[in-house]
Protein backbone atom coordinates (compact mmCIF):
# COMPACT_ATOMS: atom_id res chain seq x y z
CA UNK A 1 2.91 2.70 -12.90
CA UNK A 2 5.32 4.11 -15.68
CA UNK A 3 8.90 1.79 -14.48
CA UNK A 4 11.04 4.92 -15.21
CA UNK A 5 8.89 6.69 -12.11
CA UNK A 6 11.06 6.14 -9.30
CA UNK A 7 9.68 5.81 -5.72
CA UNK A 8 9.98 8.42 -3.33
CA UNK A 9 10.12 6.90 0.36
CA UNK A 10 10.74 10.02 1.71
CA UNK A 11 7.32 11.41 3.06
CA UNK A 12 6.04 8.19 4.50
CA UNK A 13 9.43 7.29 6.11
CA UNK A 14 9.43 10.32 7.52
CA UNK A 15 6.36 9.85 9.45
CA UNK A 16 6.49 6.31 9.96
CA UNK A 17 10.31 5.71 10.11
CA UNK A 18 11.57 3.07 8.01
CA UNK A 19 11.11 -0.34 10.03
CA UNK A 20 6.92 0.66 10.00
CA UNK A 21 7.05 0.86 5.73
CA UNK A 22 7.85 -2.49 5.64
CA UNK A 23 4.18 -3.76 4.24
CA UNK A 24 3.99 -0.49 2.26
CA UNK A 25 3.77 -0.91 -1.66
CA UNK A 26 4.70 2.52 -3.63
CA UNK A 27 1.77 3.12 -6.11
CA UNK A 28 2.90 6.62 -7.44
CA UNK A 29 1.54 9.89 -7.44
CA UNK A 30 -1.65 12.63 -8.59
CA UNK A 31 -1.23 16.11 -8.02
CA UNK A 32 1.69 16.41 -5.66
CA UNK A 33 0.60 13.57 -3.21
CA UNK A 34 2.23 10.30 -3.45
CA UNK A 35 0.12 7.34 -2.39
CA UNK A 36 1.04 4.56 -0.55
CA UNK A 37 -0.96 1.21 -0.21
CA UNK A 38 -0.48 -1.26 2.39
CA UNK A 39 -0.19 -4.71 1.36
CA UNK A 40 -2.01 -6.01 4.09
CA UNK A 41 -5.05 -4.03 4.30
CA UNK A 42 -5.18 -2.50 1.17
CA UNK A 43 -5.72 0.55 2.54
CA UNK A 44 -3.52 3.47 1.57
CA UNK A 45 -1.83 6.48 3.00
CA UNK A 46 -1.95 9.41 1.02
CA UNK A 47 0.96 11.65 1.84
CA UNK A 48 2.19 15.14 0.27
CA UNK A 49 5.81 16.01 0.30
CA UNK A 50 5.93 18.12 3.84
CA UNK A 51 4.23 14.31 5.15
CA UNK A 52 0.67 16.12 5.18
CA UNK A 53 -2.33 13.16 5.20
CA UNK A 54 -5.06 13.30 2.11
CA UNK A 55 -8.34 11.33 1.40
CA UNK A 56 -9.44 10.80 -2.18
CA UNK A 57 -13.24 12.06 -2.53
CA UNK A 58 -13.36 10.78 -6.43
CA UNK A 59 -12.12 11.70 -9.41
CA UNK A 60 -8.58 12.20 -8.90
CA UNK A 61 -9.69 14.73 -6.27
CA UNK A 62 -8.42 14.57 -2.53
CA UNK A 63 -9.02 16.51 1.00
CA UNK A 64 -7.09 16.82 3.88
CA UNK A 65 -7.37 13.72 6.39
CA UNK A 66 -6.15 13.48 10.29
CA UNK A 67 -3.08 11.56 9.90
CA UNK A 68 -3.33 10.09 13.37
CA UNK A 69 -6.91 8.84 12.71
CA UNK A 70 -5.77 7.08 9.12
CA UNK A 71 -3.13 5.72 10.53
CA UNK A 72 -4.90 4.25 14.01
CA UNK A 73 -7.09 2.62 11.33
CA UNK A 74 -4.86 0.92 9.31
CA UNK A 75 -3.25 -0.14 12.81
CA UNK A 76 -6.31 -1.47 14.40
CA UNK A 77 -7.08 -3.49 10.78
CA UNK A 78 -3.23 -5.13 11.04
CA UNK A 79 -3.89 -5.81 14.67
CA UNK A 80 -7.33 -7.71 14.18
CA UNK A 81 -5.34 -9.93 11.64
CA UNK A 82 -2.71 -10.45 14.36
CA UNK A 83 0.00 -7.67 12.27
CA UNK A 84 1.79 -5.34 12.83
CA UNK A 85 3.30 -2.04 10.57
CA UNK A 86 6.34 -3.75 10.95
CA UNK A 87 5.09 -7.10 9.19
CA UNK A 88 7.03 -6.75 5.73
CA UNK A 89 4.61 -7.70 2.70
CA UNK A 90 7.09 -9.49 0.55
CA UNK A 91 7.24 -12.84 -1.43
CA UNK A 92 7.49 -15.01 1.76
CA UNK A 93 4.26 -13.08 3.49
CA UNK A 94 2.47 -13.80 -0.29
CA UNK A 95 2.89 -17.23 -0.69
CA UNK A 96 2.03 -17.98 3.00
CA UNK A 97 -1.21 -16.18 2.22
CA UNK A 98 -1.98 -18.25 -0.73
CA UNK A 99 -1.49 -21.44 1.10
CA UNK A 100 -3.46 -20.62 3.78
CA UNK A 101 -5.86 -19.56 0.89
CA UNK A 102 -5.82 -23.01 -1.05
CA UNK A 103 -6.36 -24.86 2.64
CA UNK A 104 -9.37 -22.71 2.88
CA UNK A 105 -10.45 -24.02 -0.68
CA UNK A 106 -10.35 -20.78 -1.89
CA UNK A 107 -9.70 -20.08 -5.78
CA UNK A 108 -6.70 -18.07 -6.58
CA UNK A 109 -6.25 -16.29 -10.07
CA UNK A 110 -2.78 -14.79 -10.37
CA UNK A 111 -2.33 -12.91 -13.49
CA UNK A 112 1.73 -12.13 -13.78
CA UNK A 113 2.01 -9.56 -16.66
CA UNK A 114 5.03 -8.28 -18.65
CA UNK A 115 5.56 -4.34 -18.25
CA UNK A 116 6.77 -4.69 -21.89
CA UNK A 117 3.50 -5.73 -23.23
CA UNK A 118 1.22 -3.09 -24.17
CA UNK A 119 -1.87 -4.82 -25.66
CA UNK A 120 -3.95 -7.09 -22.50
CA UNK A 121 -6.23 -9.30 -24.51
C-alpha cells in the first residue's frame, strides 16, 4: 500500500459502527471499492463508498455480494474461534497468537520490511 494513501474508515464504520472495526486492517482500494481484511479470519469486506458489499471474481474484477450473508460469515468464523467483531487485532492479540503458535511447535517466519526499501532480494 502506497503510505501517502490514507485510510478511509468511513464506509465500513458506517455499517459496522466503530467498536465492530476493531480487528479490521485497511488494505486500500480498486475501482472505487475500498477493501477491508479482517485480521482474524483473513477474510475481507469489500465496501464501496454508499457502504454497498462486493466480491472479487478475479482479476481486479468484483460483483455485488449480500452484505448480511458476508458479514454472518465472517461472524460465524470469529465465533468458532471463540471472537468476536469486537476482538481488536493489534500487537497484544499478535503476539498471543504466536505463543500459542510456538507451544503448538509450530514454525513462525516473520519477515518485518522497511517501506523505504524498494529492492526485496
Amino acid at each position: 500500500m502506497d503510505p501517502e494513501v490514507e485510510a478511509n474508515w468511513k464506509p465500513l464504520e458506517t455499517r459496522l459502527g466503530k467498536s465492530r472495526c476493531a480487528g479490521f486492517m485497511y488494505m486500500g482500494r480498486i475501482n472505487g471499492i475500498t477493501l477491508y481484511k479482517h485480521g482474524i479470519t483473513r477474510t475481507y469486506l469489500n465496501l464501496d463508498e454508499e457502504g454497498n458489499c462486493f466480491r472479487p471474481t478475479g482479476g481486479g474484477c468484483y460483483q455485488p455480494a449480500d452484505f448480511q450473508e458476508e458479514l454472518h460469515t465472517l461472524e460465524e468464523c470469529l465465533k468458532s474461534l471463540g471472537y468476536t467483531l469486537e476482538t481488536p487485532y493489534d500487537d497484544a492479540f499478535v503476539r498471543q497468537k504466536h505463543a500459542t503458535l510456538r507451544q503448538l511447535r509450530m514454525s513462525l517466519i516473520t519477515l518485518q520490511l522497511d517501506p523505504d526499501d524498494k529492492i526485496i532480494h
